[in-house]
Protein backbone atom coordinates (compact mmCIF):
# COMPACT_ATOMS: atom_id res chain seq x y z
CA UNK A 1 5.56 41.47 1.30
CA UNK A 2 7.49 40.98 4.12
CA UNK A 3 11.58 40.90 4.65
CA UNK A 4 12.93 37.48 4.11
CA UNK A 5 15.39 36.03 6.85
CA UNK A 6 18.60 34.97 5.69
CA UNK A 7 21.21 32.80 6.49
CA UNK A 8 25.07 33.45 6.60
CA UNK A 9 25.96 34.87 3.25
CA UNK A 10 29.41 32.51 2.45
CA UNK A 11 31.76 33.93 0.33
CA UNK A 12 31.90 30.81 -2.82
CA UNK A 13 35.25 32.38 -4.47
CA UNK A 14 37.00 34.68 -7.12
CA UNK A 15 37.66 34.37 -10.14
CA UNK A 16 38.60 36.40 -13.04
CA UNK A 17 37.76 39.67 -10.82
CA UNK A 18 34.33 38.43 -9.88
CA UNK A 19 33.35 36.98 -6.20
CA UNK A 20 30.57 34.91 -5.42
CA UNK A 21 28.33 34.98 -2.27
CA UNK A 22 25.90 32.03 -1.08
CA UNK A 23 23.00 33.02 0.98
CA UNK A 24 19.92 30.58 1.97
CA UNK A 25 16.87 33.19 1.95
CA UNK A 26 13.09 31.81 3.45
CA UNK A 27 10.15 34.47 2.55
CA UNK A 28 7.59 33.97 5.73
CA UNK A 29 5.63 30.44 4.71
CA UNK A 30 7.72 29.44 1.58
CA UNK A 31 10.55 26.91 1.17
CA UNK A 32 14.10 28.07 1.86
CA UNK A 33 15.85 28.79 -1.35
CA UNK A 34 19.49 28.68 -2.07
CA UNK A 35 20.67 31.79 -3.58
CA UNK A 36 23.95 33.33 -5.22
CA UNK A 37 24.94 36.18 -6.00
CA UNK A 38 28.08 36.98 -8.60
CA UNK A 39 29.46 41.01 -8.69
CA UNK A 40 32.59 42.24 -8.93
CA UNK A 41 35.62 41.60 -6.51
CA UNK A 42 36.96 44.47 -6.15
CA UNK A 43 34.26 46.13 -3.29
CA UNK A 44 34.91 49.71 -4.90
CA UNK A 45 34.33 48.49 -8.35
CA UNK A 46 30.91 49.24 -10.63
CA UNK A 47 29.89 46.11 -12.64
CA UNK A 48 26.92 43.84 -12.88
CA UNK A 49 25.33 41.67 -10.43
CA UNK A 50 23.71 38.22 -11.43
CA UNK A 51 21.37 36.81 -8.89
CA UNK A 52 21.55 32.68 -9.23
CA UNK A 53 18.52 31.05 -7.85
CA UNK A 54 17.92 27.16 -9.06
CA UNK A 55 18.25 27.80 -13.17
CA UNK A 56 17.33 31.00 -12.94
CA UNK A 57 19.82 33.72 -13.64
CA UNK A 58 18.99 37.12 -12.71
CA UNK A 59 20.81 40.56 -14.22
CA UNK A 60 20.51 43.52 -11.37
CA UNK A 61 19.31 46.40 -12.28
CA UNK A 62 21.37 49.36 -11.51
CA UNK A 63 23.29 47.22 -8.78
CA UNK A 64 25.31 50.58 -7.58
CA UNK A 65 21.80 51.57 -5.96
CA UNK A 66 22.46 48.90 -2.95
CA UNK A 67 26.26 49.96 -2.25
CA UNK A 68 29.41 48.82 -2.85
CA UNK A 69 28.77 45.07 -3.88
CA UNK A 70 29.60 42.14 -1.12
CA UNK A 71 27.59 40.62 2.44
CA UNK A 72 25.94 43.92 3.02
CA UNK A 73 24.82 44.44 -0.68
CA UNK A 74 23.06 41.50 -0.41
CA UNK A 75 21.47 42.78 2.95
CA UNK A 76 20.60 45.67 1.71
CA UNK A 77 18.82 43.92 -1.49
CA UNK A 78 16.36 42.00 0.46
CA UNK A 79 15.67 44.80 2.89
């Protein structure tokens, strides 16, 4: 399957030591989706990662495998 293209990841907010990024992803012939992802604040700090799509909420395996968590995390997940 090939890399999705994705839009400018948008930083939602913080709160209670968690951030939130927004990121519209299209796979090649499918629908844009709207997409967020909510890790830990603090970019040095180890904690989950939920992936939000529509209903759908997503734990991360393993998050630390991507990096510290924030814009290029989420790069680095669709890559």
């Amino acid at each position: 399957m090939s890399a999705p293209t994705l839009g400018p990841i948008t930083n939602v907010g913080i709160m209670a030591d968690r951030v939130q990024y927004s990121v519209v992803v299209t796979y090649p012939g499918e629908k844009s989706k709207d997409v967020d992802f909510n890790g830990p604040a603090n970019s040095e700090g180890v904690g989950p990662v939920v992936m939000i799509s529509g209903y759908s909420q997503i734990l991360i395996d393993d998050p630390s495998r991507f990096g510290p968590f924030g814009p290029e995390w989420i790069r680095r997940f669709f890559a």
